[in-house]
Protein backbone atom coordinates (compact mmCIF):
# COMPACT_ATOMS: atom_id res chain seq x y z
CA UNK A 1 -26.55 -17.24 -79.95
CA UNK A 2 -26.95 -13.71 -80.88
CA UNK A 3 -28.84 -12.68 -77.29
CA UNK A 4 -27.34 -15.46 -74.64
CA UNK A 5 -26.48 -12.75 -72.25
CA UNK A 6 -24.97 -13.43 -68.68
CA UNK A 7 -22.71 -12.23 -66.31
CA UNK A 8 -19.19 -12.93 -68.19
CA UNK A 9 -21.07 -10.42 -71.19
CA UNK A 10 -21.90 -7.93 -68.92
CA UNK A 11 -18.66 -7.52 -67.27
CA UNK A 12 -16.99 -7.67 -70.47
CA UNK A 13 -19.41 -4.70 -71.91
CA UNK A 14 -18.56 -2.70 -68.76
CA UNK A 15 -14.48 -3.24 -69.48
CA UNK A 16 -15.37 -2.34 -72.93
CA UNK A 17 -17.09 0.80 -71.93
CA UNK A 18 -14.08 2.13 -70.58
CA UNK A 19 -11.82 1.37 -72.70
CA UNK A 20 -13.66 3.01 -75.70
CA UNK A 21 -13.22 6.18 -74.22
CA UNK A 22 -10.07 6.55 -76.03
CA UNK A 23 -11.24 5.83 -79.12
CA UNK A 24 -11.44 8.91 -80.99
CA UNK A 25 -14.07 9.30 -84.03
CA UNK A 26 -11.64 11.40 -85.96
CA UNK A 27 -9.02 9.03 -85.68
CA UNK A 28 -11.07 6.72 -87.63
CA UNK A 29 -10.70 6.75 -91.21
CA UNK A 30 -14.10 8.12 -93.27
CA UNK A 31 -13.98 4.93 -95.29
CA UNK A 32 -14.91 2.74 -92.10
CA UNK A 33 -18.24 4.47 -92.10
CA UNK A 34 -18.95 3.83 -95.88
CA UNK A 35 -17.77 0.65 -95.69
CA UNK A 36 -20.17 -0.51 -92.81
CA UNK A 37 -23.37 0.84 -94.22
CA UNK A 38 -22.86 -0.26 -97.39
CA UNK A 39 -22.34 -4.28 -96.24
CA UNK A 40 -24.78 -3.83 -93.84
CA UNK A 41 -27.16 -2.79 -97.10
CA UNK A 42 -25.84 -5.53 -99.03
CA UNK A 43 -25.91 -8.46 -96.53
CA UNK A 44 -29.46 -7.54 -95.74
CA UNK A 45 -30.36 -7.65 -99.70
CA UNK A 46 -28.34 -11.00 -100.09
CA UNK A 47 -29.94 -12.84 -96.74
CA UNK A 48 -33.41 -12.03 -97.69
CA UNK A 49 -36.22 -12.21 -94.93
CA UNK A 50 -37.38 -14.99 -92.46
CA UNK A 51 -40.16 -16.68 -92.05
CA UNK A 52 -42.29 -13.32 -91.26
CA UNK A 53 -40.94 -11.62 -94.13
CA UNK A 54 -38.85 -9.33 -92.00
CA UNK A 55 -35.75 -9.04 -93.08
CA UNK A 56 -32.28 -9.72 -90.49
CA UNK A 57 -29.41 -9.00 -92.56
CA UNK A 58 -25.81 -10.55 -90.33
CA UNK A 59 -27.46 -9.76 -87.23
CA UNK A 60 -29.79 -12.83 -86.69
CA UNK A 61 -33.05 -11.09 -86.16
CA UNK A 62 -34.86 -8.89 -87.78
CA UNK A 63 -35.40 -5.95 -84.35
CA UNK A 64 -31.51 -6.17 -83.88
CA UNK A 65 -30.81 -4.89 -87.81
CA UNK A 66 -32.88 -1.61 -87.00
CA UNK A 67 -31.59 -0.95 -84.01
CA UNK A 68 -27.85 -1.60 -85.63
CA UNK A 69 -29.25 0.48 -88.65
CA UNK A 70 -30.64 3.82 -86.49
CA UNK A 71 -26.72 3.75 -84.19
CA UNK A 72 -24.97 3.76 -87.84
CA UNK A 73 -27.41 6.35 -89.75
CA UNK A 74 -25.77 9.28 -88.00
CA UNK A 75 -21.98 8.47 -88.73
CA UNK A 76 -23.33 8.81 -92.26
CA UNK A 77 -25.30 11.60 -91.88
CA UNK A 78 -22.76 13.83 -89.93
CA UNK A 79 -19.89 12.95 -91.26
CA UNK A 80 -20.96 13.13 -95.17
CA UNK A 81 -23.36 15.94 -95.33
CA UNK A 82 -23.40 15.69 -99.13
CA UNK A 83 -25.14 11.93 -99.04
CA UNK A 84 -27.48 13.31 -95.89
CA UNK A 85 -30.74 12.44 -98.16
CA UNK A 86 -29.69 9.46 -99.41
CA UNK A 87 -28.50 7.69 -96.15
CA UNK A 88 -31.99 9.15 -94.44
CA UNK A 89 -34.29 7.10 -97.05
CA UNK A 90 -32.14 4.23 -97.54
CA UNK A 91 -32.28 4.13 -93.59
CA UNK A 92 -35.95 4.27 -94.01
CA UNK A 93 -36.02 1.54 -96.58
CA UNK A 94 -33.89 -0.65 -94.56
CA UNK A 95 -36.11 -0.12 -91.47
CA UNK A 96 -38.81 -1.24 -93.26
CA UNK A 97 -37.58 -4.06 -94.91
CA UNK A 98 -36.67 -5.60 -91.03
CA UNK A 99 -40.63 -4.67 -90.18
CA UNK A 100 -39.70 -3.00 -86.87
CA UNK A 101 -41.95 -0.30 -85.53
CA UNK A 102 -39.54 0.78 -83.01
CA UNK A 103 -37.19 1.37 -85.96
CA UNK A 104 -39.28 3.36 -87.42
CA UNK A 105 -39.91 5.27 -84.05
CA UNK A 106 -35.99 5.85 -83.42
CA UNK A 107 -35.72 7.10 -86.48
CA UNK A 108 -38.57 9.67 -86.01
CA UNK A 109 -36.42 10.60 -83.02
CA UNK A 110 -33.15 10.95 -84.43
CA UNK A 111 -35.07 12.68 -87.22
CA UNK A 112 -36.85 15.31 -84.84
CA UNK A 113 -33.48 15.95 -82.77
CA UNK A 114 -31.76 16.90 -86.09
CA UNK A 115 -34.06 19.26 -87.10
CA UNK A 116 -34.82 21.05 -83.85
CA UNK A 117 -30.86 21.74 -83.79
CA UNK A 118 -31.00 23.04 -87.46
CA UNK A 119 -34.00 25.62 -86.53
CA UNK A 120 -31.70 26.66 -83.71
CA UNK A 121 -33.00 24.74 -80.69
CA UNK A 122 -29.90 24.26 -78.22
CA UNK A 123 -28.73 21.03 -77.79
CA UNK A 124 -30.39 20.91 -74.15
CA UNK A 125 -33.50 21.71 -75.67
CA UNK A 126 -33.54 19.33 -78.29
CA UNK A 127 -32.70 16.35 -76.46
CA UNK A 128 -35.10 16.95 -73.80
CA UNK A 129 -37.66 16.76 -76.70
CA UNK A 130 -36.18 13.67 -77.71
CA UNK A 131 -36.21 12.09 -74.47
CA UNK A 132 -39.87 13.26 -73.40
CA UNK A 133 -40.68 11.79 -76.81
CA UNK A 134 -39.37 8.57 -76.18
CA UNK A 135 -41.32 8.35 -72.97
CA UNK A 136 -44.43 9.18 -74.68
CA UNK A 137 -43.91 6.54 -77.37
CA UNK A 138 -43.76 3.93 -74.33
CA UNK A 139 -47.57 4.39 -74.13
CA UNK A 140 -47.71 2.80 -77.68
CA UNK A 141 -47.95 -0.84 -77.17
CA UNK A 142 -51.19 0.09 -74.62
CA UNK A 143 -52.94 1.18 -77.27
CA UNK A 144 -51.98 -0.58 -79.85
CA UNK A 145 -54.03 -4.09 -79.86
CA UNK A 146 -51.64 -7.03 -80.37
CA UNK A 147 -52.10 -10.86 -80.61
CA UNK A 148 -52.32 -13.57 -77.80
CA UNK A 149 -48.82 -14.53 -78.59
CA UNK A 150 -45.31 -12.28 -78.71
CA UNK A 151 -47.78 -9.98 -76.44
CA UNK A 152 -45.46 -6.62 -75.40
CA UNK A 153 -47.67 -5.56 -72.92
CA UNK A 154 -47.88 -8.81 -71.41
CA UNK A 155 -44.08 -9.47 -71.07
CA UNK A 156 -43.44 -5.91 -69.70
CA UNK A 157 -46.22 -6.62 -66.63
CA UNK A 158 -44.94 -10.52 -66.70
CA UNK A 159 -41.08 -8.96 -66.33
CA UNK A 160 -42.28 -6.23 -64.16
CA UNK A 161 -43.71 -8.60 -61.50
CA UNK A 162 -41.18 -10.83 -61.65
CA UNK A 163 -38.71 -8.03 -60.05
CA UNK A 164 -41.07 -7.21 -57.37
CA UNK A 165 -40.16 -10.91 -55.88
CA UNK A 166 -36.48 -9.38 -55.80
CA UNK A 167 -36.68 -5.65 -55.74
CA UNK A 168 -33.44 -4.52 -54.45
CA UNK A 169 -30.68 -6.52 -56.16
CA UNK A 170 -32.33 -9.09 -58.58
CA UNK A 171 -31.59 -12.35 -59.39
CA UNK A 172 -28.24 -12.23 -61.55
CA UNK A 173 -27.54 -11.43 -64.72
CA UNK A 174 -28.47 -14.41 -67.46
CA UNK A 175 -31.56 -15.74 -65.06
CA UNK A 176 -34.35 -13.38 -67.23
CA UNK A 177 -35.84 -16.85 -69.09
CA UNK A 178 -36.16 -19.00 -65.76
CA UNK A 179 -37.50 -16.18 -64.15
CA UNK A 180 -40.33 -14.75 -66.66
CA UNK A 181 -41.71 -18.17 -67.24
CA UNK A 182 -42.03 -19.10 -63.27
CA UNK A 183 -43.89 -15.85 -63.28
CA UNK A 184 -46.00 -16.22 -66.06
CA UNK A 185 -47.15 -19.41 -64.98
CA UNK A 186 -47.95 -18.24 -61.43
CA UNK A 187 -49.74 -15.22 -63.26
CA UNK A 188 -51.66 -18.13 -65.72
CA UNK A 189 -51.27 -15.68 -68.32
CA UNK A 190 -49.96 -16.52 -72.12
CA UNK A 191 -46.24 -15.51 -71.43
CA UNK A 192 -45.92 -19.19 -70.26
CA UNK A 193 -46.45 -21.40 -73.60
CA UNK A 194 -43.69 -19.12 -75.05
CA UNK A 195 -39.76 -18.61 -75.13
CA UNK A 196 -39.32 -15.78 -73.73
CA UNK A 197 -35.64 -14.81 -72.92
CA UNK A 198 -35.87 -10.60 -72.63
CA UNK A 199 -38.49 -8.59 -70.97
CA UNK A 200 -38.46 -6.94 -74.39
CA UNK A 201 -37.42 -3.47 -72.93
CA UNK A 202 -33.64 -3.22 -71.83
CA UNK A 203 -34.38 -1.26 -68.16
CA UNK A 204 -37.18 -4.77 -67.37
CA UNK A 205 -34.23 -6.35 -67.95
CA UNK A 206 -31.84 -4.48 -65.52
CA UNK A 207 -34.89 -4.71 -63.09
CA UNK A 208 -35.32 -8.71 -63.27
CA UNK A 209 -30.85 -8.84 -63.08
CA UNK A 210 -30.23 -6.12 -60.86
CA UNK A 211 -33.21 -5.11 -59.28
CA UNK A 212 -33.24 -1.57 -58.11
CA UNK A 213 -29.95 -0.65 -57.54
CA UNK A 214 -29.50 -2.63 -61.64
CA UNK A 215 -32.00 0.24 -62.64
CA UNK A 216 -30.58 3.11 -60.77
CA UNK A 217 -27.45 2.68 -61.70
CA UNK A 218 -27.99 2.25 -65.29
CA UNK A 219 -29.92 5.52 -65.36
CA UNK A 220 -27.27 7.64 -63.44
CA UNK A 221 -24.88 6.32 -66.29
CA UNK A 222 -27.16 7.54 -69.28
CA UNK A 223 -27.91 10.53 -67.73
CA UNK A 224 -23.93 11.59 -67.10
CA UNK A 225 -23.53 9.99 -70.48
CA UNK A 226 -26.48 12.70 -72.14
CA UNK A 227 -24.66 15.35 -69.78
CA UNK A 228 -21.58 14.87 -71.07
CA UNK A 229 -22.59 14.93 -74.66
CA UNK A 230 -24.69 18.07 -74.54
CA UNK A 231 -21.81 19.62 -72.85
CA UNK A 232 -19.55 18.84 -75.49
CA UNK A 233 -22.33 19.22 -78.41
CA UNK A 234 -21.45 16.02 -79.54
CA UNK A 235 -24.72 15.91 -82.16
CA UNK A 236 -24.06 13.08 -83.87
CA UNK A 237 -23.57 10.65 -80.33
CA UNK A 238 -26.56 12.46 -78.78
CA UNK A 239 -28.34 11.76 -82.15
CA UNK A 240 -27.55 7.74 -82.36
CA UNK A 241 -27.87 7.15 -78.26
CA UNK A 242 -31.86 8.35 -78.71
CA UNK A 243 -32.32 6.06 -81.48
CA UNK A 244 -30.41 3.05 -79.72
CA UNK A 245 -32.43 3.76 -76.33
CA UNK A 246 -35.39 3.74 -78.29
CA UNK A 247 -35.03 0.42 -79.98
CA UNK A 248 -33.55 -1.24 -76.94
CA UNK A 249 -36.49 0.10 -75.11
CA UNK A 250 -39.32 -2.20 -77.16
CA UNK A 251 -37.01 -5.45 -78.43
CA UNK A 252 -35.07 -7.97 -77.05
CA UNK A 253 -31.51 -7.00 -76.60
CA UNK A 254 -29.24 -8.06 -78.80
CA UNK A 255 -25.56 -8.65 -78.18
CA UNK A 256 -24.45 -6.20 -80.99
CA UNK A 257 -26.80 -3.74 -80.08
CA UNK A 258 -25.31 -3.65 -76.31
CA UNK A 259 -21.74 -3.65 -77.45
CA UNK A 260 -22.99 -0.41 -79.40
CA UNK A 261 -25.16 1.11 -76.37
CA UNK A 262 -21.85 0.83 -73.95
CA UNK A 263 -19.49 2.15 -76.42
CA UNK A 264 -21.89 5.08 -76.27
CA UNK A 265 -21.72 5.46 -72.51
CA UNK A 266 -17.68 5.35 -72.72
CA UNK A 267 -17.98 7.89 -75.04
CA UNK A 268 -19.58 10.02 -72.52
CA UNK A 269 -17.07 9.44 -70.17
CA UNK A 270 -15.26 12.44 -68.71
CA UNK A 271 -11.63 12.43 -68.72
CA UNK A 272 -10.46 10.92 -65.78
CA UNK A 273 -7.59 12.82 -63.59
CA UNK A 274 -5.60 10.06 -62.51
């Protein structure tokens, strides 16, 4: 049950989230990093691909294997410059192999963020570009024409109205499935002869579980998180948060992917004075 999210996850993540502040990258030994891309290459090579030829690797699903691939890419890239190239196309190759676009996207991110910062661009700079980028790319499913079924556009208006019927504090965390089908079938639309169990964008979510104060809040945290960062120039955490966001921003959330996103935000904690 790989995305069976509710409220005993979510205040688990948040615990988690501060607790990772204290764990330091440096303290971790190099090997670790190796280690996990190099399984994660090999599981997904061993497990082949589903029934849509997308391959999943250990992570159950094809969307949460990219997303798992673009927060691991940087440890590899920063921290062993001399295997830079060959992490960046294996990456690639991986990405394909699980079929996701916003893989591919993050990774155009991550890609564009590291070399703004090597043609001098401060890190303010750069990450505004990756951020405004991101935004942009949200425009993508409009325009790109998709089936009847597994519809993105669809889900995000189907999610998006079902907040509106509980705007300020939403309905809970772990009612997203009950919610987006009563909608869908009061809209008549196709959302309704499908499982749906994520509003396929991770701030839909918040909106649907936490209405707006869910949404709010969860933006003041990536924003102090981003602040924080920049401040400290902490490249290669700047450089996996935009490709996480990114991927968490078009699929289904999966458990693994959050337990990476709020690891990220405890990273960006500031030290606390108590």
């Amino acid at each position: 049950m790989f995305r069976l999210q509710g409220q005993f996850l979510f205040w688990h993540l948040l615990l988690f989230s501060i607790l990772s502040y204290n764990i330091k990258l440096d303290k971790i030994p190099k090997f670790v990093y190796h280690f996990s891309f190099i399984f994660l290459i090999i599981s997904t090579l061993i497990l082949g691909v589903n029934e849509n030829n997308r391959a999943f690797g250990t992570l159950g699903e094809p969307n949460a294997l990219s997303a798992t691939i673009l927060f691991i890419f940087p440890f590899i890239f920063f921290k062993f410059k001399p295997l830079g190239f060959i992490s960046l196309l294996t990456t690639f190759l991986l990405i394909l192999l699980s079929g996701s676009r916003a893989g591919l996207i993050g990774l155009i991110i991550e890609l564009l963020f590291i070399s703004l910062i090597k043609v001098k661009f401060s890190t303010l700079q750069a990450t505004i570009s990756g951020i405004l980028l991101i935004v942009l790319t949200l425009i993508s499913p409009l325009i790109d024409k998709q089936g009847w079924f597994e519809n993105r556009v669809e889900i995000w208006q189907t999610s998006f109205v079902a907040g509106l019927q509980s705007p300020f504090i939403g309905y809970g965390f772990g009612s997203i499935q009950k919610i987006i089908h009563q909608t869908s079938v009061s809209l008549n639309n196709n959302v309704q002869y499908q499982i749906v169990d994520s509003a396929h964008n991770f701030l839909l979510d918040f909106w649907i579980q936490g209405g707006i104060v869910g949404v709010i809040s969860l933006l003041i945290l990536i924003f102090l998180t981003f602040q924080h960062f920049i401040k400290a120039k902490k490249l290669l955490e700047i450089t996996a948060f935009l490709g996480l966001i990114t991927a968490l921003l078009f699929n289904p959330v999966s458990v693994v992917n959050l337990v990476a996103f709020w690891w990220l935000i405890g990273q960006g904690f500031e030290k606390p004075n108590y």
